[in-house]
C-alpha atoms as a PDB file:
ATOM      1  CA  UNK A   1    -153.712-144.268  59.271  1.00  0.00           C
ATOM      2  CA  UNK A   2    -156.739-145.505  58.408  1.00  0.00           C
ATOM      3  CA  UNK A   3    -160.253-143.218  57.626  1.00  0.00           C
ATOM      4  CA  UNK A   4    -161.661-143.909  60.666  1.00  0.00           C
ATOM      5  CA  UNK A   5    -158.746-143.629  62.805  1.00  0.00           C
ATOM      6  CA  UNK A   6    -157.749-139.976  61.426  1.00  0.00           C
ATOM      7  CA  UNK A   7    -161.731-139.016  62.122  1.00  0.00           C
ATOM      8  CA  UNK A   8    -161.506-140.490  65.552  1.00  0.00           C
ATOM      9  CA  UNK A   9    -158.043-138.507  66.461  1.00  0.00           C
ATOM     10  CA  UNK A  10    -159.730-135.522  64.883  1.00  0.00           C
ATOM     11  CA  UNK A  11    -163.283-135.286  66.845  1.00  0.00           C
ATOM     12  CA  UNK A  12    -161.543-136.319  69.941  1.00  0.00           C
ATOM     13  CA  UNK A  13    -158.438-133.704  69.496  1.00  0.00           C
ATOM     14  CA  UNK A  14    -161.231-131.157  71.007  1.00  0.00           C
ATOM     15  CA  UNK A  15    -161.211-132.743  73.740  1.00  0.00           C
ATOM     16  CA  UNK A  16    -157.272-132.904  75.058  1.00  0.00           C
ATOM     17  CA  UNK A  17    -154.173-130.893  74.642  1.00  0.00           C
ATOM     18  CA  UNK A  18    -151.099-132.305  73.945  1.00  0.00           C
ATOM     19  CA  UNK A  19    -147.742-130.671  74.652  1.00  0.00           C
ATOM     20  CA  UNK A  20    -144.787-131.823  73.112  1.00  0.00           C
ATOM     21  CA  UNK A  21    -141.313-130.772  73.996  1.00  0.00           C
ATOM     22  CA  UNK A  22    -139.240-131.403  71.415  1.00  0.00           C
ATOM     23  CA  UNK A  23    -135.267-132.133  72.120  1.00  0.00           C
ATOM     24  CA  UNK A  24    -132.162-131.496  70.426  1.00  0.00           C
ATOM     25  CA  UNK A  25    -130.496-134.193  68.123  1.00  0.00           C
ATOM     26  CA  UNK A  26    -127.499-135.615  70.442  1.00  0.00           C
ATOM     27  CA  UNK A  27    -124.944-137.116  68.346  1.00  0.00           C
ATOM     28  CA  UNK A  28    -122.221-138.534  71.272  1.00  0.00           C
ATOM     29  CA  UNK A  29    -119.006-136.712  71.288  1.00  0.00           C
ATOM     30  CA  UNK A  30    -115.667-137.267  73.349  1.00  0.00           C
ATOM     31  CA  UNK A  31    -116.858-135.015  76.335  1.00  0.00           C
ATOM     32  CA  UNK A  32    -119.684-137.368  76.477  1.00  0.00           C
ATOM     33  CA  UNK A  33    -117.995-140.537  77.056  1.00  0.00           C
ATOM     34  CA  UNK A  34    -114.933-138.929  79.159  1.00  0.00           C
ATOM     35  CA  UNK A  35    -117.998-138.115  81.630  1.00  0.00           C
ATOM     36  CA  UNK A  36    -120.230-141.121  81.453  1.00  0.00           C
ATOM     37  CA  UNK A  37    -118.625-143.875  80.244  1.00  0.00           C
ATOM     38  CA  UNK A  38    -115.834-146.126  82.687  1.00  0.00           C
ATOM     39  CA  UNK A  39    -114.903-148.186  79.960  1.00  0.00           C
ATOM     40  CA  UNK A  40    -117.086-151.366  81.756  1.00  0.00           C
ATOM     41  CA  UNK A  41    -120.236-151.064  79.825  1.00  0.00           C
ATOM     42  CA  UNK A  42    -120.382-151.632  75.933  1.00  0.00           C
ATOM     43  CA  UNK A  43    -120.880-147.892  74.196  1.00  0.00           C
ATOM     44  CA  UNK A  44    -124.758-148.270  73.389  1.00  0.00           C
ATOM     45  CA  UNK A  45    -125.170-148.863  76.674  1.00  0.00           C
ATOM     46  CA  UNK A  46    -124.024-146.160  77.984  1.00  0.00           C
ATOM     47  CA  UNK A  47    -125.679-143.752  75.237  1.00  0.00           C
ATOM     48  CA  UNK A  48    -128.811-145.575  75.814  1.00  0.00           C
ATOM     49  CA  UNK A  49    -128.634-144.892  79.602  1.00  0.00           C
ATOM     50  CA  UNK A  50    -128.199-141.767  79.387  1.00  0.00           C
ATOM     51  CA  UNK A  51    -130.760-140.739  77.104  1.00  0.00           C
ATOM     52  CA  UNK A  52    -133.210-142.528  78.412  1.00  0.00           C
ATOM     53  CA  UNK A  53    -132.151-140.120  82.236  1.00  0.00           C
ATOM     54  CA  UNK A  54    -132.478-137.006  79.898  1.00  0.00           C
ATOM     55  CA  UNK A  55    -135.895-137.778  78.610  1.00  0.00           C
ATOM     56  CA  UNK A  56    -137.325-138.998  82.079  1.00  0.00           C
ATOM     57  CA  UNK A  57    -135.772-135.535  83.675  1.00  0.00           C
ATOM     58  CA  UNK A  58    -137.641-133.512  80.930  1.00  0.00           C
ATOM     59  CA  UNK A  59    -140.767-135.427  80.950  1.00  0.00           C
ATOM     60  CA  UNK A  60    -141.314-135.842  84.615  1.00  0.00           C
ATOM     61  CA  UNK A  61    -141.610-139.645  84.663  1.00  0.00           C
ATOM     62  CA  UNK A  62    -139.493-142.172  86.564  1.00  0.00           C
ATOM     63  CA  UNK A  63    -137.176-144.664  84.952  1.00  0.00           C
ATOM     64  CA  UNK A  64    -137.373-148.473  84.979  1.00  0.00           C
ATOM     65  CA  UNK A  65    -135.088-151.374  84.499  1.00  0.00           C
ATOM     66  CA  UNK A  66    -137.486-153.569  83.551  1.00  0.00           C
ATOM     67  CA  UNK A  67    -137.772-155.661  80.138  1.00  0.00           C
ATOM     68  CA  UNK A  68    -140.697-155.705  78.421  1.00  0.00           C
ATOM     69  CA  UNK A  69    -140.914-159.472  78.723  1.00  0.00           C
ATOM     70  CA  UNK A  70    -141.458-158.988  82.338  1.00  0.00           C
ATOM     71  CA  UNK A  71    -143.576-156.543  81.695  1.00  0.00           C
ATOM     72  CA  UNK A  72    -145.384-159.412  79.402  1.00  0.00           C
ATOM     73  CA  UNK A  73    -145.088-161.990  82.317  1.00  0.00           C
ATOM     74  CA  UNK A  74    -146.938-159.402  84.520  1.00  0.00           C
ATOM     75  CA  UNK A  75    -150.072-159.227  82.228  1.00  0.00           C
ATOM     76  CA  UNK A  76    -150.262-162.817  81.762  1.00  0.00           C
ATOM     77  CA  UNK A  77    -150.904-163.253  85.671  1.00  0.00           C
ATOM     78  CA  UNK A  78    -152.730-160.338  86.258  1.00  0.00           C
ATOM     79  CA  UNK A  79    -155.090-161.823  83.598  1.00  0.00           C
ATOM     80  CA  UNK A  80    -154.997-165.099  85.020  1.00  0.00           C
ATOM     81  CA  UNK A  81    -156.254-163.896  88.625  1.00  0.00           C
ATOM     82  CA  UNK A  82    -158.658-162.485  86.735  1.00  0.00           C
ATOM     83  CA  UNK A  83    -160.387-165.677  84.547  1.00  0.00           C
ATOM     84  CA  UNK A  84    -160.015-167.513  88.242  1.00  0.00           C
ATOM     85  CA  UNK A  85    -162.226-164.934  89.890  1.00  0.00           C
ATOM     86  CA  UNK A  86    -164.866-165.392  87.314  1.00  0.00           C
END
């Protein structure tokens, strides 16, 4: 981190609160995949799933299935409504 970056983060830490909730390290275990895993999905699915449910329960947000290409794709016509208005 650059100079100015580290005195930026540090004048503006005054400013907010953070809160971090820090999580236990999961290795998977056979419990784990007799309960969540049907033998249809590939195993990092499945782990991945799963994980990503746990942190969205802890932190409050909601989960999405979207890529981050069409998350991409989104941006690109948002900003393309946006030169046409001009």
């Amino acid at each position: 981190m650059g100079f100015l970056n580290l005195t930026t983060v540090t004048v503006m830490s005054g400013f907010y609160t953070y809160q971090l909730q820090e999580m236990p390290v999961f290795e998977p275990n056979d419990y784990f995949w007799a309960h969540h895993w049907d033998g249809k999905e590939e195993k990092w699915k499945v782990y991945a799933r799963v994980m990503q449910q746990l942190i969205a329960k802890q932190s409050g947000l909601k989960t999405s299935d979207s890529w981050v290409t069409d998350k991409l794709k989104y941006k690109e016509l948002v900003r393309a409504k946006k030169d046409k208005s001009k």
